[in-house]
N, C-alpha and C. Protein backbone atom coordinates (compact mmCIF):
# COMPACT_ATOMS: atom_id res chain seq x y z
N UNK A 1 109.95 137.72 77.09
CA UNK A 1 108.99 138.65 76.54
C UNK A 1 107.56 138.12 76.73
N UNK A 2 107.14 136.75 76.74
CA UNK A 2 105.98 136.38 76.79
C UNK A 2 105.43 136.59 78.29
N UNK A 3 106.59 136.19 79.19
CA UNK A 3 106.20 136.25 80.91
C UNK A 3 105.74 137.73 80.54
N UNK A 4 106.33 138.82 79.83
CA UNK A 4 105.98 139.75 80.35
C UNK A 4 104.86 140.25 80.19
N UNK A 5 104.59 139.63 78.78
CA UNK A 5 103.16 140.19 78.26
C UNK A 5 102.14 138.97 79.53
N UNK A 6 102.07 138.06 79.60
CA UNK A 6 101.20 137.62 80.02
C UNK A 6 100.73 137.53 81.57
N UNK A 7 102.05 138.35 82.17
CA UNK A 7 102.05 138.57 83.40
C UNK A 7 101.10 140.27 83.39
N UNK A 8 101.39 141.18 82.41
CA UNK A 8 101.04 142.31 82.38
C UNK A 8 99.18 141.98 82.04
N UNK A 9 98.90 140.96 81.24
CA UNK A 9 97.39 140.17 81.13
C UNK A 9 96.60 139.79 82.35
N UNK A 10 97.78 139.40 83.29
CA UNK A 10 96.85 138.99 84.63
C UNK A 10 96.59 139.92 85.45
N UNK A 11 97.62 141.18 85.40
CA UNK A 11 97.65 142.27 86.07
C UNK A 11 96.27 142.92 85.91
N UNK A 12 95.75 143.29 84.73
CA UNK A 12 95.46 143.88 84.35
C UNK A 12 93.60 143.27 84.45
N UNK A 13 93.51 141.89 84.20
CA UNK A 13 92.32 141.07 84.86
C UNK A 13 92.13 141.38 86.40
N UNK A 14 93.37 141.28 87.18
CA UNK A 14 93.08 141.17 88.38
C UNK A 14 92.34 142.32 88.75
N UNK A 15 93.05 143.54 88.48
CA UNK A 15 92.40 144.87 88.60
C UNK A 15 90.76 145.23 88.45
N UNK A 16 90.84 144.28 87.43
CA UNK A 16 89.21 145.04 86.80
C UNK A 16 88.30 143.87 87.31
N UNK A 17 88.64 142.76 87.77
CA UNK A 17 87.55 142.28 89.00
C UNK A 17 87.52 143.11 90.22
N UNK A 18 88.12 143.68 90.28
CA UNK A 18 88.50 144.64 91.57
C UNK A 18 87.64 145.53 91.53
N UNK A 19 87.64 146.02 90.78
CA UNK A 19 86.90 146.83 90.45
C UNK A 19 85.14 146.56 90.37
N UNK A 20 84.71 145.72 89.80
CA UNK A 20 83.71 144.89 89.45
C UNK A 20 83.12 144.51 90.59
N UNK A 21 84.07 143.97 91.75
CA UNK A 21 83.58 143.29 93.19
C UNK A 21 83.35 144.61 93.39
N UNK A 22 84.03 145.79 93.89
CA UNK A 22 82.98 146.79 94.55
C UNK A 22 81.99 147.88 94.30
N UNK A 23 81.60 147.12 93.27
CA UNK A 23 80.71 147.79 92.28
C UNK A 23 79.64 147.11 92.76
N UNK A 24 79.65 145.97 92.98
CA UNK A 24 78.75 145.14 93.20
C UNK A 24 78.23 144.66 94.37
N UNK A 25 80.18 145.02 95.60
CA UNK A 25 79.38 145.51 96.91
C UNK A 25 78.68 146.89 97.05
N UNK A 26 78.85 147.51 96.25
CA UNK A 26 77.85 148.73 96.58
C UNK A 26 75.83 148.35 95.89
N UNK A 27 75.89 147.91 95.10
CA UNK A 27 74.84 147.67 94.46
C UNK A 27 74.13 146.55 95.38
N UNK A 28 74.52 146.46 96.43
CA UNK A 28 73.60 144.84 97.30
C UNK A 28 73.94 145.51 98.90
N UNK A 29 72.42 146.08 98.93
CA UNK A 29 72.66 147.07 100.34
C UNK A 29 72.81 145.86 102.10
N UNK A 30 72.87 146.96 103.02
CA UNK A 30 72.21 146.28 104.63
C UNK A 30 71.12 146.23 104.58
N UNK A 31 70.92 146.25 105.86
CA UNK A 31 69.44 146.60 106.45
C UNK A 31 69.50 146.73 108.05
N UNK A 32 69.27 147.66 108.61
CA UNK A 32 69.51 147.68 110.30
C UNK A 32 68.22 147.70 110.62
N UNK A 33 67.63 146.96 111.63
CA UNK A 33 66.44 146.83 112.56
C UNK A 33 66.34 147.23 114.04
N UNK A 34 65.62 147.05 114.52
CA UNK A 34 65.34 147.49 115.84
C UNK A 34 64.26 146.36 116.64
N UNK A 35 64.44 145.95 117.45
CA UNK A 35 63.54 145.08 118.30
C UNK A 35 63.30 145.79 119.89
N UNK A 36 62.00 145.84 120.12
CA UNK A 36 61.35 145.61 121.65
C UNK A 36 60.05 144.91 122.20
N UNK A 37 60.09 145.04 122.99
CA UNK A 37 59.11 143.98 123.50
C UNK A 37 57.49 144.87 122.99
N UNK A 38 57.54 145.88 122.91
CA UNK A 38 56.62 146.90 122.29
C UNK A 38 56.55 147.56 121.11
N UNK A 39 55.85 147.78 120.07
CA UNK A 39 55.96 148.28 118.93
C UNK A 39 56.56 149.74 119.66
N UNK A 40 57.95 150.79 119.51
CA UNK A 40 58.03 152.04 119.90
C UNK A 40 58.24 152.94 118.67
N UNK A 41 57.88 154.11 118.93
CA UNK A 41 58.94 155.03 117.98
C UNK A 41 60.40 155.60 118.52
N UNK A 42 61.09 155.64 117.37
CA UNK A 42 62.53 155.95 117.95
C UNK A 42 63.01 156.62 116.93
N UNK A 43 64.41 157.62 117.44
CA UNK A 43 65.01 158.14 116.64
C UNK A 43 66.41 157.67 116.40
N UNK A 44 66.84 157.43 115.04
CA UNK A 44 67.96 156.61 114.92
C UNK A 44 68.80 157.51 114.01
N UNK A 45 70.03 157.55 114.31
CA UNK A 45 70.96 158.59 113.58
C UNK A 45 72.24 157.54 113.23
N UNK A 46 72.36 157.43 112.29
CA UNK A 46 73.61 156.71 111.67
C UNK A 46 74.08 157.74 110.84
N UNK A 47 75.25 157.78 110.71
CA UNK A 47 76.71 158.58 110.46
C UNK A 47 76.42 160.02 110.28
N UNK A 48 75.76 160.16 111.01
CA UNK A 48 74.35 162.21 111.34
C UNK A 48 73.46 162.05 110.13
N UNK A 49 73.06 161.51 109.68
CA UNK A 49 71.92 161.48 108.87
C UNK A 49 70.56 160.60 110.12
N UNK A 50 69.77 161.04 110.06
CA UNK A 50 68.83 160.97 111.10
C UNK A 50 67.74 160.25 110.52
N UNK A 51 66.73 159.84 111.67
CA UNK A 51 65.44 158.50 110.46
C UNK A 51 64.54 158.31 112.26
N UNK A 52 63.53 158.68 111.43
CA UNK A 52 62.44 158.31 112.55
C UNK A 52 61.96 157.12 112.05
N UNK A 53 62.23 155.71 112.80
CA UNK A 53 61.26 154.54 112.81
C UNK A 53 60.19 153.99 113.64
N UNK A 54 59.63 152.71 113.70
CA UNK A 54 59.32 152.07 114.79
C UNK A 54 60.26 150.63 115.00
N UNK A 55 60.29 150.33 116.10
CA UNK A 55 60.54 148.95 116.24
C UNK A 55 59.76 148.02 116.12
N UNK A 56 60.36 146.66 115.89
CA UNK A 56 59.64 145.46 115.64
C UNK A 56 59.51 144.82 116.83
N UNK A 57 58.59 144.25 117.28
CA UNK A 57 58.06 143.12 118.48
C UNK A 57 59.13 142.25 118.70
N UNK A 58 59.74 142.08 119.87
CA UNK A 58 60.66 141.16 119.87
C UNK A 58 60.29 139.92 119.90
N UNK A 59 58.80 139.30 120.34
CA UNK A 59 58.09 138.45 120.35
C UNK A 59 57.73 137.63 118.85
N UNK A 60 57.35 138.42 117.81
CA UNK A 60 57.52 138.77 116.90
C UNK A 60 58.77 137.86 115.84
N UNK A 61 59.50 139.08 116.19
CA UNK A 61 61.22 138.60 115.68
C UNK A 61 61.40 136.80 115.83
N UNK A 62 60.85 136.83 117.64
CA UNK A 62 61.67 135.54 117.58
C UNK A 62 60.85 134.18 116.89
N UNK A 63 59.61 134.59 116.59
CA UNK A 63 58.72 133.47 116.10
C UNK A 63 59.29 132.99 114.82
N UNK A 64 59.26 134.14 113.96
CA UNK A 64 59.17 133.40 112.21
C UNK A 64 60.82 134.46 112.12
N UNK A 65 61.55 134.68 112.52
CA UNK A 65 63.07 135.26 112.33
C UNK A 65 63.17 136.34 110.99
N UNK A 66 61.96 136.55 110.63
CA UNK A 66 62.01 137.53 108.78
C UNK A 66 60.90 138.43 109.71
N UNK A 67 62.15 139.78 109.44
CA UNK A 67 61.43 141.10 109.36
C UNK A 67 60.93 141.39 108.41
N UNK A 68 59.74 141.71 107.61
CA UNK A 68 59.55 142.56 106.67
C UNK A 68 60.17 143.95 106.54
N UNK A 69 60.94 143.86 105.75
CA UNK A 69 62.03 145.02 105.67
C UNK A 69 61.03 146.02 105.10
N UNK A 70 60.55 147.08 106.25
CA UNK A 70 59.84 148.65 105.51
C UNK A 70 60.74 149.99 105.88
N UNK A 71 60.07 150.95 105.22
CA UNK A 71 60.88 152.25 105.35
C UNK A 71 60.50 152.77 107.27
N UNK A 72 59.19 152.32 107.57
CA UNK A 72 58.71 152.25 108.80
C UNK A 72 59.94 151.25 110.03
N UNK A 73 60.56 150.44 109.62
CA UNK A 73 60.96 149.86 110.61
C UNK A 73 62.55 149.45 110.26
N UNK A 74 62.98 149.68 108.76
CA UNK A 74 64.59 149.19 108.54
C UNK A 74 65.14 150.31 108.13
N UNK A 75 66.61 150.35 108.37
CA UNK A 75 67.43 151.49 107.74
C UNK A 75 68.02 150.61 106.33
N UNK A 76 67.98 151.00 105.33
CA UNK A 76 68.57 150.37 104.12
C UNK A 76 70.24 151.57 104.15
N UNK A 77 71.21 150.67 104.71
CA UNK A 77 72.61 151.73 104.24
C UNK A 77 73.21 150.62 103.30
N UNK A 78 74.68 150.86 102.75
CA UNK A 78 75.62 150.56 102.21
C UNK A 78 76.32 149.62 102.72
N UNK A 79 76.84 148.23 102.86
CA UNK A 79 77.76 147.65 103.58
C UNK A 79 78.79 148.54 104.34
N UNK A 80 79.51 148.37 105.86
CA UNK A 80 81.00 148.83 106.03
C UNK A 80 80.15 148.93 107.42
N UNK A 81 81.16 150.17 107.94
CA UNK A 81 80.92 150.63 109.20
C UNK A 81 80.23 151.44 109.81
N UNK A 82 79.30 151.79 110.39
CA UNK A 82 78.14 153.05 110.73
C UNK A 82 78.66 153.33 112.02
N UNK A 83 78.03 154.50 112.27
CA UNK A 83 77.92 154.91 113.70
C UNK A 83 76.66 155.06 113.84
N UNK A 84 75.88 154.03 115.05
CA UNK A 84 74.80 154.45 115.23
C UNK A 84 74.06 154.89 116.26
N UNK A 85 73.38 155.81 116.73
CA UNK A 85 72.91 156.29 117.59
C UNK A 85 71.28 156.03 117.72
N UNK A 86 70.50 155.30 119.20
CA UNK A 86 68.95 155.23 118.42
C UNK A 86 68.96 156.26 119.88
N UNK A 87 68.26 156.86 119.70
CA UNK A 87 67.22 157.43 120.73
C UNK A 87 65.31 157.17 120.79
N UNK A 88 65.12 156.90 122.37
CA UNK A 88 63.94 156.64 122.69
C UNK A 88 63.37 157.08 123.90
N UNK A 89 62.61 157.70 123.80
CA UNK A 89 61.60 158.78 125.21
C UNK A 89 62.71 159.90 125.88
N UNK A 90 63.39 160.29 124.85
CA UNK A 90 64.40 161.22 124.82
C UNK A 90 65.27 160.74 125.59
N UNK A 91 65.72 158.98 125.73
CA UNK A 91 67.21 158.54 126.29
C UNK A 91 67.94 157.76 125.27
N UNK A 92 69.43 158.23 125.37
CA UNK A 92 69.75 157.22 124.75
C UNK A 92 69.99 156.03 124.61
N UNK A 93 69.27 154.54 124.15
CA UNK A 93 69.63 153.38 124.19
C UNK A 93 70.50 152.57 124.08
N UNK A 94 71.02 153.27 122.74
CA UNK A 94 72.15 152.59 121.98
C UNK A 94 72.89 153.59 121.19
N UNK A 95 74.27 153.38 121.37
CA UNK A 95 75.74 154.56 120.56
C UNK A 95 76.83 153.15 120.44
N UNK A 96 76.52 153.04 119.63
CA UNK A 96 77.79 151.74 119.25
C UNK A 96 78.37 152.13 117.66
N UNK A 97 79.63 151.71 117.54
CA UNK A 97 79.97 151.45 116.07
C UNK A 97 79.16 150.16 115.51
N UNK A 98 78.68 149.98 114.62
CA UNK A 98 78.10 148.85 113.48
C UNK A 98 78.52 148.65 112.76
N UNK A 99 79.01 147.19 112.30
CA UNK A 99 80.12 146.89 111.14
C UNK A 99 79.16 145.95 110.50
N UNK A 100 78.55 146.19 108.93
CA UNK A 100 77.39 145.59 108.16
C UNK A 100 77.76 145.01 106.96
N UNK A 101 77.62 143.59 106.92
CA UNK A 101 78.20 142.73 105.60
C UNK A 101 77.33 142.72 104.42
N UNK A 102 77.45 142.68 103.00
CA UNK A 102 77.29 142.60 102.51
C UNK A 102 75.70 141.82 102.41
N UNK A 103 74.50 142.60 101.99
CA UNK A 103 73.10 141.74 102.22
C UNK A 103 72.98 141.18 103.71
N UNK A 104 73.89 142.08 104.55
CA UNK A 104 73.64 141.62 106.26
C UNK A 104 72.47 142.44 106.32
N UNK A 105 71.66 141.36 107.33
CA UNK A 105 70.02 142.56 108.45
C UNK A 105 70.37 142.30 109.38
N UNK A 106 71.33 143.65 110.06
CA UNK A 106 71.50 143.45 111.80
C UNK A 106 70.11 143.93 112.58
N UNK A 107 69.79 143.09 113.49
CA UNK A 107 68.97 143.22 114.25
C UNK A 107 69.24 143.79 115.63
N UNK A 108 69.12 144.80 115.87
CA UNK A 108 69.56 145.18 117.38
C UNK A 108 68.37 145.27 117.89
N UNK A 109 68.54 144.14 119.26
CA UNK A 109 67.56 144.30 120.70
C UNK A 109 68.07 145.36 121.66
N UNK A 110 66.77 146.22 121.42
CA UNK A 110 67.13 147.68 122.38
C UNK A 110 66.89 147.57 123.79
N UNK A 111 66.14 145.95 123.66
CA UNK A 111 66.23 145.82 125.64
C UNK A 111 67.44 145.07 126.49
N UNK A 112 68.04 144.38 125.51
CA UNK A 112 69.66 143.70 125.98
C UNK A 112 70.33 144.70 125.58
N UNK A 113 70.47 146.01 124.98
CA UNK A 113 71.67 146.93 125.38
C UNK A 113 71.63 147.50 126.26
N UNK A 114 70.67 147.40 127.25
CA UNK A 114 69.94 148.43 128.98
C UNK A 114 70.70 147.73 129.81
């Protein structure tokens, strides 16, 4: 009788961290970026929700490695998987799946996906 109660105790803990962890992966976003050798504007569509940014200097990027994360230059989503699409001078650059960890800033160079 005690295994049972105290097995039904752990059950019941285990659950509600479970719960708790993805509460908490939702509450601690991404951040997706964009790099070129030129400040550009671009259009970026992740999972059809659409976002006009600019890119960051890749020159830039590689000096001091911290983007200033703005509404101008980062996408703030949810951890998991995106689909993202950027468009630039009406071509497309980049159509990849994106898989984003927890407080991850993926940086995609839009001149190494050419």
């Amino acid at each position: 009788m005690k295994t049972r109660i105290i097995a039904g105790i752990l059950c019941l803990l285990s659950l509600l961290s479970c719960g708790s962890a993805k509460q908490a992966a939702k509450d601690q976003p991404a951040w997706l970026s964009f790099t070129t050798p030129a400040k550009e504007a671009i259009q970026v569509t992740v999972d059809g929700q659409s976002y006009e940014l600019t890119t960051v200097k890749t020159k830039v990027w590689e000096v001091d490695r911290n983007i200033k994360k703005t509404e101008q230059n980062t996408i703030f989503l949810q951890p998991g998987h995106h689909d993202v699409r950027v468009v630039r001078d009406g071509h497309v650059v980049f159509n990849s799946p994106v898989m984003l960890g927890i407080k991850e800033h993926r940086v995609i160079d839009l001149e190494a996906e050419n």
